[in-house]
Structure formats: C-alpha cells, structure tokens
PDB file of N, CA and C in Angstrom:
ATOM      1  N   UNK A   1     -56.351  -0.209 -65.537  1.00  0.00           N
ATOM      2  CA  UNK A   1     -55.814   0.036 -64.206  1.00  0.00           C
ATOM      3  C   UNK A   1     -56.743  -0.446 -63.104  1.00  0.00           C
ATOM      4  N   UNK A   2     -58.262  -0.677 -63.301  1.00  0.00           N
ATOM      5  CA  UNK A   2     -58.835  -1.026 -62.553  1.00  0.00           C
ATOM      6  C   UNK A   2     -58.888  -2.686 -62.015  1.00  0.00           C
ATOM      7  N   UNK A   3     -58.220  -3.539 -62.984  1.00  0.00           N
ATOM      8  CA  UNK A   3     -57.801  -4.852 -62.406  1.00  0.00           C
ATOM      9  C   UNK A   3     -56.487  -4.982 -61.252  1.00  0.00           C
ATOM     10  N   UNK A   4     -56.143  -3.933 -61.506  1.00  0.00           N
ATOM     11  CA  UNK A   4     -54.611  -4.243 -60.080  1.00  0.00           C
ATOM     12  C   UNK A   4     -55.103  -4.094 -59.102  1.00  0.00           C
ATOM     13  N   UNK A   5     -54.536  -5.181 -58.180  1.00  0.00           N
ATOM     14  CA  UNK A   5     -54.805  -4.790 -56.909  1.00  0.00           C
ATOM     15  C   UNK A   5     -53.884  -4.035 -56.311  1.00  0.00           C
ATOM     16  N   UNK A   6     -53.815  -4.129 -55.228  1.00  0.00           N
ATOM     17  CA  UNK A   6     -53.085  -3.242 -53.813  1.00  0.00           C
ATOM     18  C   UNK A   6     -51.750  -3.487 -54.158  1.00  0.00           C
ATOM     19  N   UNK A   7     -51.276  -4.551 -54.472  1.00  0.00           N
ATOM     20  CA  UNK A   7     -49.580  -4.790 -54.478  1.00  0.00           C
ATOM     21  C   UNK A   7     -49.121  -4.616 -55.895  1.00  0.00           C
ATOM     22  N   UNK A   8     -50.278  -3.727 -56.639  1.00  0.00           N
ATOM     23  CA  UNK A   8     -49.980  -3.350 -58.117  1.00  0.00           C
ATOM     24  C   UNK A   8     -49.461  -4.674 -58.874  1.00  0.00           C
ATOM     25  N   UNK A   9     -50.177  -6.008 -58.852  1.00  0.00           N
ATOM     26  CA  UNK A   9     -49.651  -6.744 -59.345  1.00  0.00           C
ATOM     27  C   UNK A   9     -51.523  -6.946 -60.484  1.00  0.00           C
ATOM     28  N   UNK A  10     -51.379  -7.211 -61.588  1.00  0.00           N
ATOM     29  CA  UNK A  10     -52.980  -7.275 -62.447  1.00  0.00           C
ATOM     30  C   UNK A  10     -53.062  -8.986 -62.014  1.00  0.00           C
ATOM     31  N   UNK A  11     -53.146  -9.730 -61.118  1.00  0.00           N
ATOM     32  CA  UNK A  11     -53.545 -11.054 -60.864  1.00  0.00           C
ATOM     33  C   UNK A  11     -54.453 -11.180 -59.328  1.00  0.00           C
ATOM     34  N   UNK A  12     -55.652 -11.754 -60.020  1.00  0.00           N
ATOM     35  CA  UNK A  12     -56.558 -11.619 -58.549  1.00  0.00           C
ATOM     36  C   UNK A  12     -55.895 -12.151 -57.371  1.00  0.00           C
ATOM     37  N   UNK A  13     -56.319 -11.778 -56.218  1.00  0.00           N
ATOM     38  CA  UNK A  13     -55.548 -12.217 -55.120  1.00  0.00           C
ATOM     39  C   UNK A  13     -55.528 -13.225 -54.808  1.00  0.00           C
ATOM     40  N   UNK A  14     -57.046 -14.311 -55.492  1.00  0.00           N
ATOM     41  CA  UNK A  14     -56.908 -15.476 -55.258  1.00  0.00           C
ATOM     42  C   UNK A  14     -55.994 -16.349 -55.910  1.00  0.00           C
ATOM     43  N   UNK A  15     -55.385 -16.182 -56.529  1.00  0.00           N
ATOM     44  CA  UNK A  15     -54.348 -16.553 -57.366  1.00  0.00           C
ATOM     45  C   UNK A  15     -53.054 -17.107 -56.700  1.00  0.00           C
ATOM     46  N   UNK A  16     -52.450 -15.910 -56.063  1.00  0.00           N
ATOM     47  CA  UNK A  16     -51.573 -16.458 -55.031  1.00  0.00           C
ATOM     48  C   UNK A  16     -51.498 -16.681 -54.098  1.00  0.00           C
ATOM     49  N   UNK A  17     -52.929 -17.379 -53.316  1.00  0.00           N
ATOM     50  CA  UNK A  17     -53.250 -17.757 -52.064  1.00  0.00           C
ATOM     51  C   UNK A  17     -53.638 -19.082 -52.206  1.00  0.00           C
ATOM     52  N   UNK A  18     -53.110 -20.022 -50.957  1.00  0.00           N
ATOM     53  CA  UNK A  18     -54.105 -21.282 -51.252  1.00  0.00           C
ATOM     54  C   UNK A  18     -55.109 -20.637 -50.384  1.00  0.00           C
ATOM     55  N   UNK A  19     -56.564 -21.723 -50.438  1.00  0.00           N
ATOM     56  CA  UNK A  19     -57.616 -21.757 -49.953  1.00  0.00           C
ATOM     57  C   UNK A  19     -57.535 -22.319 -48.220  1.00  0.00           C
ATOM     58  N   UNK A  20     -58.781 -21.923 -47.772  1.00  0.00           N
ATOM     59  CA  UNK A  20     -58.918 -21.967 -46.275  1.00  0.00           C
ATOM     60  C   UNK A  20     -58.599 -23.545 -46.033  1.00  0.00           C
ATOM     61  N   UNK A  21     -59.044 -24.529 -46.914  1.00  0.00           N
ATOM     62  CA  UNK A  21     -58.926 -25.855 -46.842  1.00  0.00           C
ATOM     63  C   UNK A  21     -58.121 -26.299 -46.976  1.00  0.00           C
ATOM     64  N   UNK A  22     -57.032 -25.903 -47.490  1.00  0.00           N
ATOM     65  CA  UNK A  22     -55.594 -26.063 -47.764  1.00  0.00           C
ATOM     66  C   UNK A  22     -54.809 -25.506 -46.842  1.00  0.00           C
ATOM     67  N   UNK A  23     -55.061 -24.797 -46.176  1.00  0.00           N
ATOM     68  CA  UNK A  23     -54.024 -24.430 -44.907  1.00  0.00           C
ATOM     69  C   UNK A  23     -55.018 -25.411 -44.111  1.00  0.00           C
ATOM     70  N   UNK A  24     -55.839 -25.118 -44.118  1.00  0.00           N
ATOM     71  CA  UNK A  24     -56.123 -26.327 -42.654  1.00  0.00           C
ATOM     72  C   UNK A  24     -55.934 -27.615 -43.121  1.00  0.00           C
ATOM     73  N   UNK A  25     -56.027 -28.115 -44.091  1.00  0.00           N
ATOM     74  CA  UNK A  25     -55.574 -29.655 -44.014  1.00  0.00           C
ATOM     75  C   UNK A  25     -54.106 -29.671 -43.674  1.00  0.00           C
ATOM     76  N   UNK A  26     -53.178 -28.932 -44.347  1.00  0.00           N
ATOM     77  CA  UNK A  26     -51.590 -28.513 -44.069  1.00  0.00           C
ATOM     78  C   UNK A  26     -51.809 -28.678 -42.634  1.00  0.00           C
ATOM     79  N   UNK A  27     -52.445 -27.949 -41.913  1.00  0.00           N
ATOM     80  CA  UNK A  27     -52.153 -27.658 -40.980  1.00  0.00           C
ATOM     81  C   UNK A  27     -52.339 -28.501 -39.845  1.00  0.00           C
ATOM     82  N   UNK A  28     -53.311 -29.862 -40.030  1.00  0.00           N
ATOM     83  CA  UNK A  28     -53.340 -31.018 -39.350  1.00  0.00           C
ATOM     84  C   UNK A  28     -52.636 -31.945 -39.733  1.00  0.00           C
ATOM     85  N   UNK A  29     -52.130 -32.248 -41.447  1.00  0.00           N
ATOM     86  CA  UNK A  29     -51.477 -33.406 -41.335  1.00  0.00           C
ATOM     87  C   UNK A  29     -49.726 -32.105 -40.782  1.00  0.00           C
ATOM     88  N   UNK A  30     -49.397 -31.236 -40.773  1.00  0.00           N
ATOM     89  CA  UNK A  30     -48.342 -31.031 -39.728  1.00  0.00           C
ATOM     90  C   UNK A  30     -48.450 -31.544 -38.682  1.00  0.00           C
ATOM     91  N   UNK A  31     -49.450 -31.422 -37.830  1.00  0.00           N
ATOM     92  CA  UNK A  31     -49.656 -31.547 -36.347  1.00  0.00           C
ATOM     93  C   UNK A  31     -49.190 -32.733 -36.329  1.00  0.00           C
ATOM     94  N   UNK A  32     -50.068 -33.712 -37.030  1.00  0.00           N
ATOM     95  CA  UNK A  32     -49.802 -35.227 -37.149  1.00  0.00           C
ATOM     96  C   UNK A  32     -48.234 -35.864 -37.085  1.00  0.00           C
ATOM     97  N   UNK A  33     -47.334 -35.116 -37.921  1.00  0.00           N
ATOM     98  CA  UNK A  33     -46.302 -35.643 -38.181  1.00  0.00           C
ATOM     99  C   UNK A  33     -45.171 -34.736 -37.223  1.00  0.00           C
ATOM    100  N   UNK A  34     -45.910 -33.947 -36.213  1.00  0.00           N
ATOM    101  CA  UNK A  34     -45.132 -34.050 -34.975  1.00  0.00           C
ATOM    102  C   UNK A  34     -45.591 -34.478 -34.077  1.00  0.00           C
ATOM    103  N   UNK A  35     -46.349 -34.679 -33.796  1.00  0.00           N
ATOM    104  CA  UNK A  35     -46.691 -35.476 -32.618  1.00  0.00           C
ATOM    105  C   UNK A  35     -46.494 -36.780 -32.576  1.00  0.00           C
ATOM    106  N   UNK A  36     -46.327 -37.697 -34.038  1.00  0.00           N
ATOM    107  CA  UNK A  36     -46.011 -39.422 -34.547  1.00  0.00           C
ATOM    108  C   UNK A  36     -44.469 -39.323 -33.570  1.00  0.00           C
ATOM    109  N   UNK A  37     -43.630 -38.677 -33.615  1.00  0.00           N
ATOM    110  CA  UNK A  37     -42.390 -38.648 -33.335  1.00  0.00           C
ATOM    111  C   UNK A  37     -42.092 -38.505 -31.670  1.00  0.00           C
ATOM    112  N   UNK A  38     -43.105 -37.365 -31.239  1.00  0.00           N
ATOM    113  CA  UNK A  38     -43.264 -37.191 -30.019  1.00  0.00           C
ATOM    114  C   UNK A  38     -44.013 -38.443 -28.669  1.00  0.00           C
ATOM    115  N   UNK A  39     -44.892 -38.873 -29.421  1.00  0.00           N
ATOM    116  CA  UNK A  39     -45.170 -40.376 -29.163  1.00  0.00           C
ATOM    117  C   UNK A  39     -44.266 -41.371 -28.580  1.00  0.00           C
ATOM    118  N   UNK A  40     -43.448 -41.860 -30.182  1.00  0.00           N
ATOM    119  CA  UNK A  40     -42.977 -42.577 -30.169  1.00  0.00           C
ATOM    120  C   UNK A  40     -41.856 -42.413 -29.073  1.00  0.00           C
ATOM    121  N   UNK A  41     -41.070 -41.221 -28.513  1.00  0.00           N
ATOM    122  CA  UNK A  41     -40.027 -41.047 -28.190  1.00  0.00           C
ATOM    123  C   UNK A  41     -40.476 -41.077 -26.823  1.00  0.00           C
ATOM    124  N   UNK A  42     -41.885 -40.330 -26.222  1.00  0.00           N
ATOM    125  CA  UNK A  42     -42.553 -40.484 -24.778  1.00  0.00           C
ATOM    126  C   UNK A  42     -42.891 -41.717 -24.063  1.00  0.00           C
ATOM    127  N   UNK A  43     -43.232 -42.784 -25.267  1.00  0.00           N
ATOM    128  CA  UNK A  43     -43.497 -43.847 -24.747  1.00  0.00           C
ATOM    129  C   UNK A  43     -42.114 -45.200 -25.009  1.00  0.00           C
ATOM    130  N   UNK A  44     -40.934 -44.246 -25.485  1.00  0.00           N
ATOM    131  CA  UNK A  44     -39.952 -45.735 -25.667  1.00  0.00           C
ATOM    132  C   UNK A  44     -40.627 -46.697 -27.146  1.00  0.00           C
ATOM    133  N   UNK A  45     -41.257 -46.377 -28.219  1.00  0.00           N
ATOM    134  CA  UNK A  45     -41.787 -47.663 -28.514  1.00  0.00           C
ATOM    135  C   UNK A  45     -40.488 -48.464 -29.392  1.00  0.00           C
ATOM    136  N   UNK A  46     -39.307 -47.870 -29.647  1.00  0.00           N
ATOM    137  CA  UNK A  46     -38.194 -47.887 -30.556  1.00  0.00           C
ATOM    138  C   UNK A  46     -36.933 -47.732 -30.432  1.00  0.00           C
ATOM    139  N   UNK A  47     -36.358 -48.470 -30.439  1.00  0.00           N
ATOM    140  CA  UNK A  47     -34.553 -48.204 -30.000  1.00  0.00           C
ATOM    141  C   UNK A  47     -34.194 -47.009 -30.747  1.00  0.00           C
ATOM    142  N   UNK A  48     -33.059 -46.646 -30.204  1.00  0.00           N
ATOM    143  CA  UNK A  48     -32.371 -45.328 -30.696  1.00  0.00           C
ATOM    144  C   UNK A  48     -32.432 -45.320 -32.128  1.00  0.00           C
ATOM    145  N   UNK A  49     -31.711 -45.897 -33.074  1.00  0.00           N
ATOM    146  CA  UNK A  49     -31.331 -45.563 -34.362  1.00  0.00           C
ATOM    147  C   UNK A  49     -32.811 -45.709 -35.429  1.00  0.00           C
ATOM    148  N   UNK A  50     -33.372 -46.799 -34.870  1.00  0.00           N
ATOM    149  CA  UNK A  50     -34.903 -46.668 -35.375  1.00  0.00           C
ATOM    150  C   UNK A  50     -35.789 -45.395 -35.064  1.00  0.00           C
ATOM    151  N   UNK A  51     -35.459 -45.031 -33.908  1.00  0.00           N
ATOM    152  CA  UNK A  51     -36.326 -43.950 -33.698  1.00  0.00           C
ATOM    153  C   UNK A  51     -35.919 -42.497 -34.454  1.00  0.00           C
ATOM    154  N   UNK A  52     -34.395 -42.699 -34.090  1.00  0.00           N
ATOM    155  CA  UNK A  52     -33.842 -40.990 -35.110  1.00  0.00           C
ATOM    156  C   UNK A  52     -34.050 -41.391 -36.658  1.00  0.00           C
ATOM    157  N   UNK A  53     -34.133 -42.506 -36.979  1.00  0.00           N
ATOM    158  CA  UNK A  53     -34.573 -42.284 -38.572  1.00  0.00           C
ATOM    159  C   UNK A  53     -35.775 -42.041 -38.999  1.00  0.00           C
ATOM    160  N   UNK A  54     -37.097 -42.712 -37.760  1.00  0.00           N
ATOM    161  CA  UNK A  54     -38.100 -42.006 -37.826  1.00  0.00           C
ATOM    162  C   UNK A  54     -38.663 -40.919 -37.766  1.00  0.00           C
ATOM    163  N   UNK A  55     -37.955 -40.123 -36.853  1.00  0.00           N
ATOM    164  CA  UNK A  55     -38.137 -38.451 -36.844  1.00  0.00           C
ATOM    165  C   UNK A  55     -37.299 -37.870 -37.774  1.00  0.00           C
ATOM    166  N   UNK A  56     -36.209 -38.342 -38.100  1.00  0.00           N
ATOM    167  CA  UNK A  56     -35.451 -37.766 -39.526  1.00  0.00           C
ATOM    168  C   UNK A  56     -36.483 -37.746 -40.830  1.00  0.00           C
ATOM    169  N   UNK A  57     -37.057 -38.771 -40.616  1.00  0.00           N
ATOM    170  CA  UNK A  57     -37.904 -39.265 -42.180  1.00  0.00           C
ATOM    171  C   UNK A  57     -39.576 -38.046 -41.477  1.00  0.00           C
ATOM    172  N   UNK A  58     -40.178 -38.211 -40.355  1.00  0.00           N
ATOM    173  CA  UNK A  58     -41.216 -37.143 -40.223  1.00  0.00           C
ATOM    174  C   UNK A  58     -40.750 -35.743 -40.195  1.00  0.00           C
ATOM    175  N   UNK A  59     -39.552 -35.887 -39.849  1.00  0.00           N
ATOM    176  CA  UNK A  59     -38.667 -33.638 -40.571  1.00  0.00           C
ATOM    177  C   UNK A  59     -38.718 -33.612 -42.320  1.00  0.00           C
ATOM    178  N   UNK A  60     -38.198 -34.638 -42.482  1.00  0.00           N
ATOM    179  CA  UNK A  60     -38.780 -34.488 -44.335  1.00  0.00           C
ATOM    180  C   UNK A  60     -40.085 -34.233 -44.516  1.00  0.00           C
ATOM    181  N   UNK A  61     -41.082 -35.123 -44.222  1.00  0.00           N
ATOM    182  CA  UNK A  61     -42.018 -35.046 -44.557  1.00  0.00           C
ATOM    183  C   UNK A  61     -43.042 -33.839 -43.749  1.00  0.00           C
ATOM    184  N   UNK A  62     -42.404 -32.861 -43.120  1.00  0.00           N
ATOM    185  CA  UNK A  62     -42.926 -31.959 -42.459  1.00  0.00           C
ATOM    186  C   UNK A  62     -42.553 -31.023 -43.437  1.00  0.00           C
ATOM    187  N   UNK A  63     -41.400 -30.955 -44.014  1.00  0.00           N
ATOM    188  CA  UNK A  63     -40.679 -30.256 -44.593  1.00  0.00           C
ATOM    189  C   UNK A  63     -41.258 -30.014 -45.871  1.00  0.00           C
ATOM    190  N   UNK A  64     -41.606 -30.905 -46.580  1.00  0.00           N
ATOM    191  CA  UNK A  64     -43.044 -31.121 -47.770  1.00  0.00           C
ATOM    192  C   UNK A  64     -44.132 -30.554 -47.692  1.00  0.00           C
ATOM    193  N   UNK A  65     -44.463 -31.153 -46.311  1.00  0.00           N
ATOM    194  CA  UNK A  65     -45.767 -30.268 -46.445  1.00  0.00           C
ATOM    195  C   UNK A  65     -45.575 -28.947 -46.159  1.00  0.00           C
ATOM    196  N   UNK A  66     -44.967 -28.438 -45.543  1.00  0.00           N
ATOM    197  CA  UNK A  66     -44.766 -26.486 -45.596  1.00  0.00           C
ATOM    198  C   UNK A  66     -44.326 -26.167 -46.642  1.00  0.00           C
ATOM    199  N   UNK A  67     -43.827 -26.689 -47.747  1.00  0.00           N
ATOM    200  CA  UNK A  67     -43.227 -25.908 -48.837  1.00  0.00           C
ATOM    201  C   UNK A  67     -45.043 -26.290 -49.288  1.00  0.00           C
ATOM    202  N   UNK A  68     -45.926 -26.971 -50.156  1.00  0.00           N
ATOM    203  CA  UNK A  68     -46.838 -27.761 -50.834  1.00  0.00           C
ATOM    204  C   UNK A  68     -47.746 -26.970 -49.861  1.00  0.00           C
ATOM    205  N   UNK A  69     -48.088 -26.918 -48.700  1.00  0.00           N
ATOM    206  CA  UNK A  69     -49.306 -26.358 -48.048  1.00  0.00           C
ATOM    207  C   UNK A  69     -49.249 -25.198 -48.379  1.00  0.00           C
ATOM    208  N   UNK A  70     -48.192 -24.246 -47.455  1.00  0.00           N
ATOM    209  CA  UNK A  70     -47.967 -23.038 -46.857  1.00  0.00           C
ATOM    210  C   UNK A  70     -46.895 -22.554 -47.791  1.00  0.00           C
ATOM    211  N   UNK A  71     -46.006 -22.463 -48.425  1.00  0.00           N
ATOM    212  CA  UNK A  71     -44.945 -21.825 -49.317  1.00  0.00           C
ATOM    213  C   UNK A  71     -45.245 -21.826 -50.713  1.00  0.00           C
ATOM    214  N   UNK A  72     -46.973 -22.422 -51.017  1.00  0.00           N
ATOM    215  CA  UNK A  72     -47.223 -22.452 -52.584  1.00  0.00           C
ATOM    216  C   UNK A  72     -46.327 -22.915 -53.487  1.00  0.00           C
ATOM    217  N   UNK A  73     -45.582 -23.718 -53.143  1.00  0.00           N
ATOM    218  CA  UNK A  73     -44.723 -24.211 -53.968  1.00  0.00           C
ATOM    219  C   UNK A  73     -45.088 -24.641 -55.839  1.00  0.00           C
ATOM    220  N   UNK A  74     -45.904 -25.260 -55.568  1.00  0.00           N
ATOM    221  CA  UNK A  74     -46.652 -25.757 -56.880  1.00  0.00           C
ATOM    222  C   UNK A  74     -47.707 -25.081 -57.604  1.00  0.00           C
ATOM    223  N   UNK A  75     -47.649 -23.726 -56.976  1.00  0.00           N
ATOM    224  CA  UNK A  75     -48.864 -22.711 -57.306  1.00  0.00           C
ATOM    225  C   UNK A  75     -47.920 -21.697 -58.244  1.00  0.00           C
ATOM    226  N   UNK A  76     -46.807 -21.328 -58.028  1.00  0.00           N
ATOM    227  CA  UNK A  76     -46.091 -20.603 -59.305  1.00  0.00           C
ATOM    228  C   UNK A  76     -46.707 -20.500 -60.409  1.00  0.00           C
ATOM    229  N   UNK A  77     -46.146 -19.607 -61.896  1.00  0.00           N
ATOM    230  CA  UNK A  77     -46.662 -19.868 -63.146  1.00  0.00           C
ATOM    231  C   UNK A  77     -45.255 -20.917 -63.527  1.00  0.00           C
ATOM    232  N   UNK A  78     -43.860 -20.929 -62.538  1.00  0.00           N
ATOM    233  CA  UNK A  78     -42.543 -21.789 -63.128  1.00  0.00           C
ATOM    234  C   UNK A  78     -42.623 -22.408 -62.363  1.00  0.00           C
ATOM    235  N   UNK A  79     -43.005 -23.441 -61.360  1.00  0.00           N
ATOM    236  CA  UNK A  79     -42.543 -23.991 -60.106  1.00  0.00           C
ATOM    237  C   UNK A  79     -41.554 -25.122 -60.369  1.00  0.00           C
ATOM    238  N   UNK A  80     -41.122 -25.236 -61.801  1.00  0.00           N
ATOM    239  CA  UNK A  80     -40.077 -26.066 -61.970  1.00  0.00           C
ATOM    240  C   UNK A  80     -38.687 -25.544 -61.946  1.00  0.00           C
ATOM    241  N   UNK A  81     -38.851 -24.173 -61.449  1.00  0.00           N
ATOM    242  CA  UNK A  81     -37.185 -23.441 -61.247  1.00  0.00           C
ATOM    243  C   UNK A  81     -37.418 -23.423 -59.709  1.00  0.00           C
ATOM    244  N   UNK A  82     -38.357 -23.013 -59.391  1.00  0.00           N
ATOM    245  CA  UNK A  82     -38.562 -22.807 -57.458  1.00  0.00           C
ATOM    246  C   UNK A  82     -38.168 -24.396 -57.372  1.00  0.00           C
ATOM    247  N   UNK A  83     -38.385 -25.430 -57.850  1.00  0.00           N
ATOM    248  CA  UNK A  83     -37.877 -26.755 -57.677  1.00  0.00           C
ATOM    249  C   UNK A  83     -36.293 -27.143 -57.960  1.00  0.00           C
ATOM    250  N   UNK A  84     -36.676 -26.528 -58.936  1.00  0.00           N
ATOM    251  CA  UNK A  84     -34.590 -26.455 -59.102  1.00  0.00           C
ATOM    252  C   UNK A  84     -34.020 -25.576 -58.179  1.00  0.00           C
ATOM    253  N   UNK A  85     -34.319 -24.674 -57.843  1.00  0.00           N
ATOM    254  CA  UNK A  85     -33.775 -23.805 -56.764  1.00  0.00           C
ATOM    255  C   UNK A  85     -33.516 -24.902 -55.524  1.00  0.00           C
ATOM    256  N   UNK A  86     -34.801 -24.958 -54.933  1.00  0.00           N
ATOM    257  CA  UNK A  86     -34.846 -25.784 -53.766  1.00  0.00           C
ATOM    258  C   UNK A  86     -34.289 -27.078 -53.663  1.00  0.00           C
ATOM    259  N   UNK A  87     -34.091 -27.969 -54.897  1.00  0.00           N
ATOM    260  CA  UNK A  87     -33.315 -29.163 -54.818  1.00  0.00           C
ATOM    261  C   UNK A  87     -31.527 -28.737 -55.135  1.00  0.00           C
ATOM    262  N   UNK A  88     -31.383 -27.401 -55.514  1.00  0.00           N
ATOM    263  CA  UNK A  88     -29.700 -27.329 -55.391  1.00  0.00           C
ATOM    264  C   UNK A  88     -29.352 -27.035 -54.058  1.00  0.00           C
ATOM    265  N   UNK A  89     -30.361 -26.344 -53.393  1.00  0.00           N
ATOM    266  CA  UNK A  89     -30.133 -25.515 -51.737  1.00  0.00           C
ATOM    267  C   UNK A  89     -30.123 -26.831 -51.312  1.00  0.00           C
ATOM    268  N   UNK A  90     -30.661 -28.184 -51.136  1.00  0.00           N
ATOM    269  CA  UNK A  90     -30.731 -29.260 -50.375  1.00  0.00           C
ATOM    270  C   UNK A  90     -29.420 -29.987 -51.182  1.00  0.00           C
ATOM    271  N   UNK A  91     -29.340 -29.951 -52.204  1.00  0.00           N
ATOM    272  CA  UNK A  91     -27.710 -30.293 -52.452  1.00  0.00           C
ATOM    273  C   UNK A  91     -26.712 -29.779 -51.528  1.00  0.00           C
ATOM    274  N   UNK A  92     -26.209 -28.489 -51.380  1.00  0.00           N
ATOM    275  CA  UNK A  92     -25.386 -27.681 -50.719  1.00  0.00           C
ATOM    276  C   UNK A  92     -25.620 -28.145 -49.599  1.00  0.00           C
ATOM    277  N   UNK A  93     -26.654 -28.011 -48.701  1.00  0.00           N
ATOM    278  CA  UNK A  93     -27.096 -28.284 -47.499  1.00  0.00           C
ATOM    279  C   UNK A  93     -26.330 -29.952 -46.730  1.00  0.00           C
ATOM    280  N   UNK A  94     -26.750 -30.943 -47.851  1.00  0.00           N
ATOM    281  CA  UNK A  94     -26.766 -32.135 -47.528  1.00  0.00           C
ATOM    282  C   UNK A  94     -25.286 -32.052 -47.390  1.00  0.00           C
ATOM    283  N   UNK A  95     -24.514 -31.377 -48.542  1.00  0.00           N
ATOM    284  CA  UNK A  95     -22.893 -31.576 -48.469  1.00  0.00           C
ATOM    285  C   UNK A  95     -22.228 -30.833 -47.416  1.00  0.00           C
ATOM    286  N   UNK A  96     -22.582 -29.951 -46.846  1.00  0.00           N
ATOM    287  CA  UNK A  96     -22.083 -29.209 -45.944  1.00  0.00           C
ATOM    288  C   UNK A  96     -22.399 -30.158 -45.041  1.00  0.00           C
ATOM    289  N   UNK A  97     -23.317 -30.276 -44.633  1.00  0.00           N
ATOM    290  CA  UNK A  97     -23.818 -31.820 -43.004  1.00  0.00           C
ATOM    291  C   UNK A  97     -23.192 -32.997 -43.305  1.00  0.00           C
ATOM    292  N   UNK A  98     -22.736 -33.523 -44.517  1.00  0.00           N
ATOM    293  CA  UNK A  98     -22.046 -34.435 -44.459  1.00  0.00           C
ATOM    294  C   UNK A  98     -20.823 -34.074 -44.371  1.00  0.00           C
ATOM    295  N   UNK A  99     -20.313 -33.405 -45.119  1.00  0.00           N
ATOM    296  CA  UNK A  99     -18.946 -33.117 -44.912  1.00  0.00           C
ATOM    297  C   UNK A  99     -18.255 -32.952 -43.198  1.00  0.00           C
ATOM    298  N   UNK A 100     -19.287 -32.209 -42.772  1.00  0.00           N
ATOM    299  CA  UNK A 100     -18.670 -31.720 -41.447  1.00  0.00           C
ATOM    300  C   UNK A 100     -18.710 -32.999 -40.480  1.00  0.00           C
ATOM    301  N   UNK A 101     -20.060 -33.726 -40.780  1.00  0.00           N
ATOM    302  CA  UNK A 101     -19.592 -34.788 -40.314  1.00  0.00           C
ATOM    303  C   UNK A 101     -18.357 -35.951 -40.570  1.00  0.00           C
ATOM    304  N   UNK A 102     -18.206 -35.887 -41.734  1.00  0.00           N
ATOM    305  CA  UNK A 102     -17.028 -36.644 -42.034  1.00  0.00           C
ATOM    306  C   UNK A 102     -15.650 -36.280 -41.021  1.00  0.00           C
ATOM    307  N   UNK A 103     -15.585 -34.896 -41.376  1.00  0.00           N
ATOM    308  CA  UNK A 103     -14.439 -34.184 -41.136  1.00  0.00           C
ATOM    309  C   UNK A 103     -14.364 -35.055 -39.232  1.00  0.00           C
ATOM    310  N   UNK A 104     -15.728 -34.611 -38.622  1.00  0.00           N
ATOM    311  CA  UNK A 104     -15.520 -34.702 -37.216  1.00  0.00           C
ATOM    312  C   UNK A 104     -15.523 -35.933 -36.899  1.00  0.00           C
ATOM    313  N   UNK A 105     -15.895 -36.830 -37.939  1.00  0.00           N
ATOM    314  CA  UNK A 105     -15.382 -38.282 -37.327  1.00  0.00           C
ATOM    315  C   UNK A 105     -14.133 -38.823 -37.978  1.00  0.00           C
ATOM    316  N   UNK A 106     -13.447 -38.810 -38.925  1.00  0.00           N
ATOM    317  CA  UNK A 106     -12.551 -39.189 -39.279  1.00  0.00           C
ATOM    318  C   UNK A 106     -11.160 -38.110 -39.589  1.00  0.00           C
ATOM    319  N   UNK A 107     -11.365 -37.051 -38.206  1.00  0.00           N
ATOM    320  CA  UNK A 107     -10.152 -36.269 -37.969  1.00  0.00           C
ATOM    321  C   UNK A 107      -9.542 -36.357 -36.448  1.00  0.00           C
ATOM    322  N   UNK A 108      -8.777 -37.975 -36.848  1.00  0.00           N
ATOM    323  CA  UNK A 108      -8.349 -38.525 -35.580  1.00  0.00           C
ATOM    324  C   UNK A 108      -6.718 -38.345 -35.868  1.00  0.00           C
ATOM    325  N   UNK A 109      -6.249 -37.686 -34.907  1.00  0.00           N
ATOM    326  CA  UNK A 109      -4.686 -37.687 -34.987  1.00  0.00           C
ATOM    327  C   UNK A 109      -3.773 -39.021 -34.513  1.00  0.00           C
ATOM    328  N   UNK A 110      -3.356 -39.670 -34.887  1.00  0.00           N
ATOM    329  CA  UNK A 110      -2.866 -41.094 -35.241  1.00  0.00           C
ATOM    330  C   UNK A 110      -1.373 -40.930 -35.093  1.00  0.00           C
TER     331      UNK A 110
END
C-alpha cells in the first residue's frame, strides 16, 4: 500500500506526466505554428486559397502537437486504441464538415 499514490493508482507520478522539456518545447513549436499563419495573413504574403490551406495545414499540425506534447498521447500502456479512437472521431468529424458542406453548396432549387 505504500507505493500508491494520492489518486490510488500503484504507478509513479512520473509516469503519466511528460517532463518540463516537453511541455516547453510543445509549447514553442505551438507558438511557432501560430504565429507562421498570423504573419503570413498581416503582411498579405499569399493569395486567398494559398493562404487558407496554409493555416488549414498549421491547425493540423497544431493539432499534433497538443495531442503528442500536452494530451500524452503516445505515453499510454495502449496508445494504439487512443489512436483508433482519435482517427474514427476525425472520420465522423471530417464527414459531418463535408457533408454539410456538400449539402450547402449543391442544395440549389432549379
């Protein structure tokens, strides 16, 4: 009984924490990949459709790093079901945003 900690779980606490270096690196290349977008959009360097695919593509990759930095994603003892989890939720997700878009562009009364 003397190995549990506080949340009555027997696994040291370092276990399910990343390290100080790992949130702070997380935590600059985030910064990084909002501000690339914020840039680009303050100074004009990119026409419209170039530019929303660039901030579309830095929301992914923001999106990576908070699950991988900050959500321990890969720190699990299964992280290949937290992966299956999370790639069916982005299934659903993607089909619902497409769909609705479909719906709202090609529900023209004729």
């Amino acid at each position: 009984m003397a190995n549990h900690n506080a949340h009555g779980h027997g696994h040291d606490e370092h276990e399910s924490h990343g390290s100080m270096k790992s949130y702070v690196i997380g935590f600059v290349i985030s910064i990084v990949l909002t501000i690339l977008p914020l840039v680009v959009v303050l100074n004009d360097l990119m026409d419209k459709t170039p530019t929303l695919i660039f901030i579309l593509i830095m929301a992914v990759l923001q999106f990576v790093v908070q699950l991988f930095f900050f959500m321990h994603l890969r720190e699990e003892k299964k992280p290949r079901y937290n992966v299956m989890a999370l790639i069916f939720g982005l299934v659903i997700l993607v089909t619902i945003i497409a769909g609705s878009i479909w719906i709202m562009a090609y529900n023209t009364v004729g």
